[in-house]
Protein backbone atom coordinates (compact mmCIF):
# COMPACT_ATOMS: atom_id res chain seq x y z
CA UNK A 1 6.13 -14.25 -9.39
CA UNK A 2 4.73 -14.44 -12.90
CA UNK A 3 1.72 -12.74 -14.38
CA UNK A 4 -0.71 -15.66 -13.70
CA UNK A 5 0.70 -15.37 -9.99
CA UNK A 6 0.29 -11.46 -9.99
CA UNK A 7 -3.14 -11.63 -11.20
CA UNK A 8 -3.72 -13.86 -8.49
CA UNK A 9 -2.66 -11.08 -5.92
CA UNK A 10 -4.26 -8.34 -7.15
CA UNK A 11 -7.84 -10.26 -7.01
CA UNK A 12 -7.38 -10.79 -3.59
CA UNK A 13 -6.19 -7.21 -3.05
CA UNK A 14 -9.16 -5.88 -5.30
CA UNK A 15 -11.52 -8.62 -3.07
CA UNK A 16 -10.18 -7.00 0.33
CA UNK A 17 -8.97 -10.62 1.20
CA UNK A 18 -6.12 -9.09 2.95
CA UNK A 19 -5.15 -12.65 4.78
CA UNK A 20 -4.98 -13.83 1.19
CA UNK A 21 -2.71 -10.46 -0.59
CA UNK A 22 -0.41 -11.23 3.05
CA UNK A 23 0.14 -14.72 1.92
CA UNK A 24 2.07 -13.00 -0.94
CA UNK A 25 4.94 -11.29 1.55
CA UNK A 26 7.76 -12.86 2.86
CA UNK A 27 7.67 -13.34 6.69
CA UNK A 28 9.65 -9.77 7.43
CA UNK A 29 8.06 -7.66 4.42
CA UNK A 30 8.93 -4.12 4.63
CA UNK A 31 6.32 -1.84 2.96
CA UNK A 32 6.94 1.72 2.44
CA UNK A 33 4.61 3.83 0.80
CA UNK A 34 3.40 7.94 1.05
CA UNK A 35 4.72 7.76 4.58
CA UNK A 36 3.01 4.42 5.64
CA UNK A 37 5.34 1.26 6.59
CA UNK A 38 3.87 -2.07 7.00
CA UNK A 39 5.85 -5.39 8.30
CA UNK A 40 3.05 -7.59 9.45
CA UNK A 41 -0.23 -9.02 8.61
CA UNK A 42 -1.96 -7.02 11.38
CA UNK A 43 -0.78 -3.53 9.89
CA UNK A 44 -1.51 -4.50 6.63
CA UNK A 45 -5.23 -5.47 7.95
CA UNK A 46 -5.69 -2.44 10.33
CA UNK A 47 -4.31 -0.10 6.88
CA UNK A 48 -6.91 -1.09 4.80
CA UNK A 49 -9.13 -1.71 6.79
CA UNK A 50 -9.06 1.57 8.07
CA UNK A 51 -8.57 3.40 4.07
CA UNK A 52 -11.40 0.61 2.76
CA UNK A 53 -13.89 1.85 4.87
CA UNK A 54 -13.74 5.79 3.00
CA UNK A 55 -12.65 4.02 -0.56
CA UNK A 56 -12.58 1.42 -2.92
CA UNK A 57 -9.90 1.09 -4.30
CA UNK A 58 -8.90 -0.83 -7.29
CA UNK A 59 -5.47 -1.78 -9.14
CA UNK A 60 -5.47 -2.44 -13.32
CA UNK A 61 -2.32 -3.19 -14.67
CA UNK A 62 -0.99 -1.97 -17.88
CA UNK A 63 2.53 -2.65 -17.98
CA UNK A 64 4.41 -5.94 -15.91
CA UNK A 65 8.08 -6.77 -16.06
CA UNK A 66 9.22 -10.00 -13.59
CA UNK A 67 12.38 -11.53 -12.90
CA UNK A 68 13.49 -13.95 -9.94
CA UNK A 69 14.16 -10.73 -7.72
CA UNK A 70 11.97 -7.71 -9.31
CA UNK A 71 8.45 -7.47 -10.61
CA UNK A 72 7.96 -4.31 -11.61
CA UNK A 73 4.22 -2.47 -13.01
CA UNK A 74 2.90 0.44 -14.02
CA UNK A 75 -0.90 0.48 -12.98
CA UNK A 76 -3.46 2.96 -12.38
CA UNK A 77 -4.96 3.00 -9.06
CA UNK A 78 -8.42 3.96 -8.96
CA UNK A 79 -10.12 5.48 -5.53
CA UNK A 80 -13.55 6.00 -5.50
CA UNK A 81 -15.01 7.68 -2.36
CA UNK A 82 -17.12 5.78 -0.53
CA UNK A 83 -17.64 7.89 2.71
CA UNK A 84 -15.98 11.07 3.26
CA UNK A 85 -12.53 11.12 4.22
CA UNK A 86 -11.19 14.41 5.61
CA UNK A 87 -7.62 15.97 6.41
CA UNK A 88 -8.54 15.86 9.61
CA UNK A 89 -9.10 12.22 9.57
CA UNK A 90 -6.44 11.81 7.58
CA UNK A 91 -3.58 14.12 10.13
CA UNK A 92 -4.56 11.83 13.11
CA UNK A 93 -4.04 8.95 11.25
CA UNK A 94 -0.22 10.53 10.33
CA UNK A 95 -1.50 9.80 6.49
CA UNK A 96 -0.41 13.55 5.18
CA UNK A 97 1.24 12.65 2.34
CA UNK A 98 -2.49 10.67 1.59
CA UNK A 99 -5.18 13.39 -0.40
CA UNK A 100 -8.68 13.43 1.47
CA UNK A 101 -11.71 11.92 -1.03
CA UNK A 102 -15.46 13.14 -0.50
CA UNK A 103 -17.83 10.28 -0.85
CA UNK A 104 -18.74 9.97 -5.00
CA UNK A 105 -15.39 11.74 -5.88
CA UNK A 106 -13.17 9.17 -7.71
CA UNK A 107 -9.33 9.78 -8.11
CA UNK A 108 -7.11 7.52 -10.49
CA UNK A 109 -3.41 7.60 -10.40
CA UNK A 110 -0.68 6.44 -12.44
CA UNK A 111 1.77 4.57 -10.17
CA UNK A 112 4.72 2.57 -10.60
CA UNK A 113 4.91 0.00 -8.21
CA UNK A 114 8.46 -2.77 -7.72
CA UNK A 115 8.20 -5.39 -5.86
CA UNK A 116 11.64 -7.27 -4.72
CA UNK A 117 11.32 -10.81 -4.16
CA UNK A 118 12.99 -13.66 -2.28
CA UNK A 119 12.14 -16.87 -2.52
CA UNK A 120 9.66 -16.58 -4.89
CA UNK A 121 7.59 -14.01 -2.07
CA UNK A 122 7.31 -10.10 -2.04
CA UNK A 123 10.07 -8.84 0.19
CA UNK A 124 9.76 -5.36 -0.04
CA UNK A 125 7.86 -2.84 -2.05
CA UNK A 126 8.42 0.67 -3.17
CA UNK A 127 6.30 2.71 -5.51
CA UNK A 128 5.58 6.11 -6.82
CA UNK A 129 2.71 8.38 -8.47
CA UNK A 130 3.22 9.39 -11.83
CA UNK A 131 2.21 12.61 -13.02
């Protein structure tokens, strides 16, 4: 995956075209992030589908690295309340490690995000908040 490519992906996530950010992922992706894990389209769909309807949530990347078997960013994730989102909501979702947002509030986060690749698709991704 190249820049050009990447850009492409984070349009679609940034559109909430998740059928198109899918098409990205190998056919067994394993996504693990704050305590969520993801391995199919559906999850990936019902996720943030679920977070989407509280935020908007955009990705702008300032730093990308790619090989044939890592990209690797540094981006800052911006989450702008759209709705309130409380712990509660949250807790029965089993998103604790997730911060609730009240609707107007915007949070932006420094993460680093790698993305291992086979085949020229995502095959797994980590990432982690900067402070």
């Amino acid at each position: 995956m190249n820049r050009v490519d990447y850009d492409r992906y984070a349009e679609a996530f940034n559109a909430r075209d998740y059928d198109a950010v899918f098409d990205f992922y190998a056919d067994d992706p394993q996504m693990a992030f704050f305590g969520v894990e993801i391995r199919t389209r559906e999850q990936l769909r019902e996720f943030y589908t679920f977070l989407h309807t509280y935020v908007r949530e955009t990705v702008t990347v300032e730093k990308f690295a790619a090989s044939d078997e890592l990209v690797a960013l540094e981006a800052i994730i911006r989450v702008e309340g759209i709705k309130d989102l409380t712990r509660e909501e949250l807790d029965a979702r089993g998103l604790d490690r997730f911060f609730p947002i009240r609707a107007g509030d915007v949070q932006e986060m420094r993460q680093y995000i790698h993305y291992h690749m086979r085949d020229g698709k995502i095959a797994s991704v980590g990432c982690a908040i900067v402070e």
